[in-house]
Protein backbone atom coordinates (compact mmCIF):
# COMPACT_ATOMS: atom_id res chain seq x y z
CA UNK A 1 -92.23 116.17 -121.98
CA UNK A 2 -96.34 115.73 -122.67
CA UNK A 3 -97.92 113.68 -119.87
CA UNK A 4 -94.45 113.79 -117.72
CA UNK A 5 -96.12 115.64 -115.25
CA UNK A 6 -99.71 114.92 -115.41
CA UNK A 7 -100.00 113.25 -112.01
CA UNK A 8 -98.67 116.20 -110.33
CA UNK A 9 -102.10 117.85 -111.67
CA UNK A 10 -104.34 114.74 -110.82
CA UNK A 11 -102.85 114.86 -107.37
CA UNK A 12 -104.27 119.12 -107.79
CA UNK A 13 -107.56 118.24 -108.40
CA UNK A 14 -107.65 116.00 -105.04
CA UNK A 15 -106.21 118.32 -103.15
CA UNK A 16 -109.41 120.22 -102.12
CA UNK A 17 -110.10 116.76 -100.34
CA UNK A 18 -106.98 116.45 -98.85
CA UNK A 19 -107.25 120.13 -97.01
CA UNK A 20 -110.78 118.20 -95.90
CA UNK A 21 -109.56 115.64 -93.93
CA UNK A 22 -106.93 118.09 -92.61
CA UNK A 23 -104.02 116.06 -93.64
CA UNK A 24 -102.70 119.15 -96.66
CA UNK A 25 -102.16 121.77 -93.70
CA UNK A 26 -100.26 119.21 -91.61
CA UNK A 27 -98.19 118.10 -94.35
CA UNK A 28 -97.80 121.83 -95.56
CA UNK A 29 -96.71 122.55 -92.23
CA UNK A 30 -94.37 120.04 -91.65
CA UNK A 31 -92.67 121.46 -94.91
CA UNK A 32 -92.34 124.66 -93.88
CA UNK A 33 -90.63 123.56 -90.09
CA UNK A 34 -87.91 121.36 -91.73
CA UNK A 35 -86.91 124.54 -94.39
CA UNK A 36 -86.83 126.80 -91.56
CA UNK A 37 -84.75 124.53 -89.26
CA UNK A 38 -82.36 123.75 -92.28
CA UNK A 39 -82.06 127.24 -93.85
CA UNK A 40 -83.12 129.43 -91.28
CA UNK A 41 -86.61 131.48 -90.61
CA UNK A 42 -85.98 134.45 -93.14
CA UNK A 43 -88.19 133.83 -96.48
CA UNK A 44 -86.28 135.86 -98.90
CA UNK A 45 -82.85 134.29 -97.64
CA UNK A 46 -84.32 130.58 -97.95
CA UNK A 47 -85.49 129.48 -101.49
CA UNK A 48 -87.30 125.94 -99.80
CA UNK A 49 -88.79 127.95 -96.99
CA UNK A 50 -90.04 130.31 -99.52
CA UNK A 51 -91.73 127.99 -102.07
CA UNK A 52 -92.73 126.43 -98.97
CA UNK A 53 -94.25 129.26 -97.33
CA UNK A 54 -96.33 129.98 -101.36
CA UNK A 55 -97.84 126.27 -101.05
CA UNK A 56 -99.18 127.15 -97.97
CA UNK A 57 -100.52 130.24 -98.71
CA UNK A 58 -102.14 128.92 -102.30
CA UNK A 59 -104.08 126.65 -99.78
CA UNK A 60 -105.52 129.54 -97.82
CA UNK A 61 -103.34 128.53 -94.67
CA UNK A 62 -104.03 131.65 -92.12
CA UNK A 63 -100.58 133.41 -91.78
CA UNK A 64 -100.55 132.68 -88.06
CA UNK A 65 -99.84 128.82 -88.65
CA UNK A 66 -97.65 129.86 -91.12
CA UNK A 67 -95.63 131.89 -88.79
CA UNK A 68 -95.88 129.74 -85.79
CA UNK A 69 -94.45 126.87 -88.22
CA UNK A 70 -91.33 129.29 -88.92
CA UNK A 71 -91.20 129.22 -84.99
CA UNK A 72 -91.07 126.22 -84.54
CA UNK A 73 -88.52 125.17 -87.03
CA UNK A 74 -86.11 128.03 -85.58
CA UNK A 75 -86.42 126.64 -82.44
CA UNK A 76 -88.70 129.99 -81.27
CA UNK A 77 -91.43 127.79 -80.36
CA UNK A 78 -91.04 124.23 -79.03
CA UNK A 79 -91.59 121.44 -81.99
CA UNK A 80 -91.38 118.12 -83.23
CA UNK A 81 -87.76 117.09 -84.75
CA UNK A 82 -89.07 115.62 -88.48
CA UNK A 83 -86.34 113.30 -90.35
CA UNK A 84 -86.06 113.65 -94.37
CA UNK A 85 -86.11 109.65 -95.63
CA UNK A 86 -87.31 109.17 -99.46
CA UNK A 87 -88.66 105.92 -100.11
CA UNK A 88 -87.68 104.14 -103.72
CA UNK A 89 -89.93 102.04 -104.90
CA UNK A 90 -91.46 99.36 -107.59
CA UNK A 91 -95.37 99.59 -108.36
CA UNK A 92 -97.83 97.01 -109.90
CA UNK A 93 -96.54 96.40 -112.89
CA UNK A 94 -92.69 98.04 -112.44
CA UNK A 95 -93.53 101.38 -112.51
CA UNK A 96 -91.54 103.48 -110.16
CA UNK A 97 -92.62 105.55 -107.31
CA UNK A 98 -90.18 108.06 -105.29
CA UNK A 99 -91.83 108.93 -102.15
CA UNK A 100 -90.75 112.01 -100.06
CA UNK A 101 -91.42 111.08 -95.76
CA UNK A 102 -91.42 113.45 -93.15
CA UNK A 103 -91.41 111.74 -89.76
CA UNK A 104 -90.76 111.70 -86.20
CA UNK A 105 -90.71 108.12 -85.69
CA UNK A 106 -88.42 106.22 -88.41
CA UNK A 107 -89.46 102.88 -87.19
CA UNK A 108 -93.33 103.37 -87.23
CA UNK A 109 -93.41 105.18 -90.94
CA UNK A 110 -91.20 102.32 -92.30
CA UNK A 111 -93.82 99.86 -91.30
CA UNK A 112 -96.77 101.34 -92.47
CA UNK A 113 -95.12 102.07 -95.43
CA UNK A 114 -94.24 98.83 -96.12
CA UNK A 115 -97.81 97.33 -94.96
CA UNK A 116 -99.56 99.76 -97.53
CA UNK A 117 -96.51 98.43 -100.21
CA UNK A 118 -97.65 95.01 -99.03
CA UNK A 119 -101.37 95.49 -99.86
CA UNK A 120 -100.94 97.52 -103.37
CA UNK A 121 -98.47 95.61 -104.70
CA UNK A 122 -95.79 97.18 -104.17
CA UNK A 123 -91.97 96.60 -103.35
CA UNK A 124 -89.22 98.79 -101.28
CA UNK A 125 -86.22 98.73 -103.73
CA UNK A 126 -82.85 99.79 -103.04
CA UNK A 127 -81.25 103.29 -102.38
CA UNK A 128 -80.67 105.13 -106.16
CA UNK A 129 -83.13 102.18 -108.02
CA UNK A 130 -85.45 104.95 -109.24
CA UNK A 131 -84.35 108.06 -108.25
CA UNK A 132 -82.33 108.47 -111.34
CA UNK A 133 -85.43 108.40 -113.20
CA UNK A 134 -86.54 111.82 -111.84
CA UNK A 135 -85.52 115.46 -111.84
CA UNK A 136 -86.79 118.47 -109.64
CA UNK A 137 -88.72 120.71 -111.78
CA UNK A 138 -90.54 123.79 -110.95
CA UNK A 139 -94.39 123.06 -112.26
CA UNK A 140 -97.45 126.51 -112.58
CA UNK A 141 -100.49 124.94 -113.97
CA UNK A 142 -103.00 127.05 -115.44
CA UNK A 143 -107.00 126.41 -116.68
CA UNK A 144 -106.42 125.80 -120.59
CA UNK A 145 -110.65 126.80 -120.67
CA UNK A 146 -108.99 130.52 -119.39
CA UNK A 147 -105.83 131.26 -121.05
CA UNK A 148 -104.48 130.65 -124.53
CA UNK A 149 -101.28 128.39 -124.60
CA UNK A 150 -99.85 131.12 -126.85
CA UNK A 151 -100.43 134.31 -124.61
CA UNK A 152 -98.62 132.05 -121.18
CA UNK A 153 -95.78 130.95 -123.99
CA UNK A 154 -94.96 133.75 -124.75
CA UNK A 155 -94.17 135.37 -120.83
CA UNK A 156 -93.37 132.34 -119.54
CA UNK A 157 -90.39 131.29 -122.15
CA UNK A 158 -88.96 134.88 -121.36
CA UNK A 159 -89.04 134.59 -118.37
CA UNK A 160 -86.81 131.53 -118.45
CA UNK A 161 -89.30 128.88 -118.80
CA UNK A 162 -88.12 125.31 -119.93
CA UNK A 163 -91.30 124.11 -121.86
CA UNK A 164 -95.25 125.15 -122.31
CA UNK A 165 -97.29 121.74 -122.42
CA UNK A 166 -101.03 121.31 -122.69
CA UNK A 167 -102.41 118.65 -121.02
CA UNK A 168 -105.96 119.55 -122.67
CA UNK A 169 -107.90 120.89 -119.44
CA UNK A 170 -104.82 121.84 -118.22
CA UNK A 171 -101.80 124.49 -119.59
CA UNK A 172 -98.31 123.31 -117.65
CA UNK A 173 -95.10 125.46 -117.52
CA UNK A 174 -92.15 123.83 -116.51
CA UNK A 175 -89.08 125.70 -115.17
CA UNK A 176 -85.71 124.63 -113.63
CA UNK A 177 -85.92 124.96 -109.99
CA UNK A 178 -83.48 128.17 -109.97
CA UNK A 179 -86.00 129.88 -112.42
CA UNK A 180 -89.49 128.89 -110.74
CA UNK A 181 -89.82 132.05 -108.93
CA UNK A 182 -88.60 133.99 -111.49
CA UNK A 183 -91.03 132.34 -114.08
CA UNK A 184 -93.89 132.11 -111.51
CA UNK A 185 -93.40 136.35 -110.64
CA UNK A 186 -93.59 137.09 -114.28
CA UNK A 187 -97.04 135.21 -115.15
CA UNK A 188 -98.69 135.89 -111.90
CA UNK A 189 -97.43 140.10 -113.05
CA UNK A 190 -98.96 139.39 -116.77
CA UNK A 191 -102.33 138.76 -114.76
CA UNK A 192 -102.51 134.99 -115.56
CA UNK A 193 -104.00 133.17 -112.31
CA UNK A 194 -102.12 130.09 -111.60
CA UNK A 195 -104.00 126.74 -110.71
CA UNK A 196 -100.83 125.16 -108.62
CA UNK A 197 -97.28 126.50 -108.67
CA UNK A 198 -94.53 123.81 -106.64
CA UNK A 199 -91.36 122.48 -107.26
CA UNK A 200 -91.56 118.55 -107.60
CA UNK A 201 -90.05 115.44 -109.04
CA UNK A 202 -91.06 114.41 -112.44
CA UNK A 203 -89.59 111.68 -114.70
CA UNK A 204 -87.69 112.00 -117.49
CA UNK A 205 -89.31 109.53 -119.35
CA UNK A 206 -93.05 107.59 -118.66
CA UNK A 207 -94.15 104.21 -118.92
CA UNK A 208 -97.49 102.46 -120.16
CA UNK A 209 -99.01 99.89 -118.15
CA UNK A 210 -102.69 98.16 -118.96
CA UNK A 211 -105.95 99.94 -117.65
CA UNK A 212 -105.66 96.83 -114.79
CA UNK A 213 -102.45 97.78 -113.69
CA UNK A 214 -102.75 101.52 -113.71
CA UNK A 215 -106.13 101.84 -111.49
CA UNK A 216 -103.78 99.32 -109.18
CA UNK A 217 -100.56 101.88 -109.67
CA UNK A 218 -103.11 104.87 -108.93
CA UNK A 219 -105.01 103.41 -105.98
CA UNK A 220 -101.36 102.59 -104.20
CA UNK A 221 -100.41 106.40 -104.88
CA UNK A 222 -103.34 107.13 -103.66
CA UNK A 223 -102.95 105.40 -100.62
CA UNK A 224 -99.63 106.47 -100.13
CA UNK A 225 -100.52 110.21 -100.12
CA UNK A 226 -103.02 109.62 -97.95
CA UNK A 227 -100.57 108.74 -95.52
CA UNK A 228 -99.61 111.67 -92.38
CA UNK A 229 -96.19 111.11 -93.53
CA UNK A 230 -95.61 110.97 -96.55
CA UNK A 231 -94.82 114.66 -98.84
CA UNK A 232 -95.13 113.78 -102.08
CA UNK A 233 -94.94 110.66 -104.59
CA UNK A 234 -93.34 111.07 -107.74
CA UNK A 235 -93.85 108.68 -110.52
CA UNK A 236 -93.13 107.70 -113.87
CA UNK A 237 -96.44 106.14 -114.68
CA UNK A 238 -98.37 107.30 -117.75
CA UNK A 239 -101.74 108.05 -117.16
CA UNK A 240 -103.68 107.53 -120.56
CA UNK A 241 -105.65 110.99 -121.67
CA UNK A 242 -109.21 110.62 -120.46
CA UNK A 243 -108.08 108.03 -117.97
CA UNK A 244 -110.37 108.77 -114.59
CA UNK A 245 -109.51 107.35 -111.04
CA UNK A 246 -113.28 107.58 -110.34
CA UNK A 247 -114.30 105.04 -113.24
């Protein structure tokens, strides 16, 4: 599984910009309306409101927003109606992207979407064209310069973990989505302080492209995140060890 997940922890280390230009609150947000108008506004009887509700608190998001968010998706507080769409998609050189949208305007998202596709090279595929290529995994990543890969095995496999992988600056655990909280409880209990902790879409497998292709792959993610609307963007592009996005 090395280097299945290592965009999920590039896409960590940007997020401090993202909260920045204001856009991780409102997507956090967002998040947490649509699991509380799907599954209701109680945390420990909704698992995506929940893991919802730790993202935004892991991002120092006052309580208040948090609970006027819960409001709003149980209809407490007036809101915005959001729509679920996932975008599959081709990237420079064929590498797939999955791309989770919350919107409340189909029509406007699709075209933006498609302009920024447009401009990075890439292409809108049809429905189940990548999405076989991922799986929802729960990911806790922790600084490899403060634990020992050993000490986080050890609890974390217990607990029900799937696989330990070290990324070199960077120790991942990788848990079913049923065990994430399970997992997550135990390390955070052993005392080990947890970098990011989510439940995502990762590939099952990864693909190399040339150093051309992959600053092109990278700078249309980037873009893409960047976007009010969009979640999250999974993909199945391997990013070569040492490989910056600032080079």
């Amino acid at each position: 599984m090395s280097g299945h997940s290592k965009w999920a922890s590039i896409k960590h280390k940007k997020g401090a910009l993202d909260a920045k230009r204001g856009k991780l609150f409102t997507k956090l947000i967002r998040e947490i309306i649509v699991a509380a108008r799907l599954g209701g506004g109680d945390i420990e009887a909704n698992p995506r409101l929940r893991t919802a509700v730790l993202k935004a608190k892991f991002a120092n998001m006052p309580r208040d927003n948090i609970e006027r968010a819960i409001k709003k998706g149980t209809g407490e507080l007036e809101g915005v109606e959001y729509s679920e769409l996932t975008y599959e998609v081709y990237g420079p050189g064929g590498v797939a992207l999955l791309i989770d949208i919350l919107t409340d305007n189909r029509n406007r998202t699709a075209a933006e979407i498609r302009n920024l596709l447009a401009k990075g090279g890439g292409n809108l595929g049809e429905a189940g064209c990548v999405s076989y290529l991922f799986k929802r995994k729960g990911i806790i990543a922790f600084d490899a310069s403060k634990y020992s890969e050993d000490d986080i095995l050890e609890v974390a496999i217990e607990a029900g973990a799937e696989d330990v992988i070290n990324e070199g600056d960077i120790i991942e655990v990788l848990t079913e989505p049923e065990d994430f909280e399970n997992v997550l409880d135990a390390l955070t209990k052993a005392n080990f302080e947890n970098q990011m902790a989510e439940i995502t879409k990762i590939a099952d497998s990864t693909v190399s492209l040339g150093e051309d292709k992959t600053r092109k792959a990278l700078k249309l993610i980037e873009n893409l995140e960047d976007h009010d609307d969009v979640q999250a963007v999974a993909t199945n592009l391997d990013i070569p060890d040492g490989f910056s996005m600032d080079d």
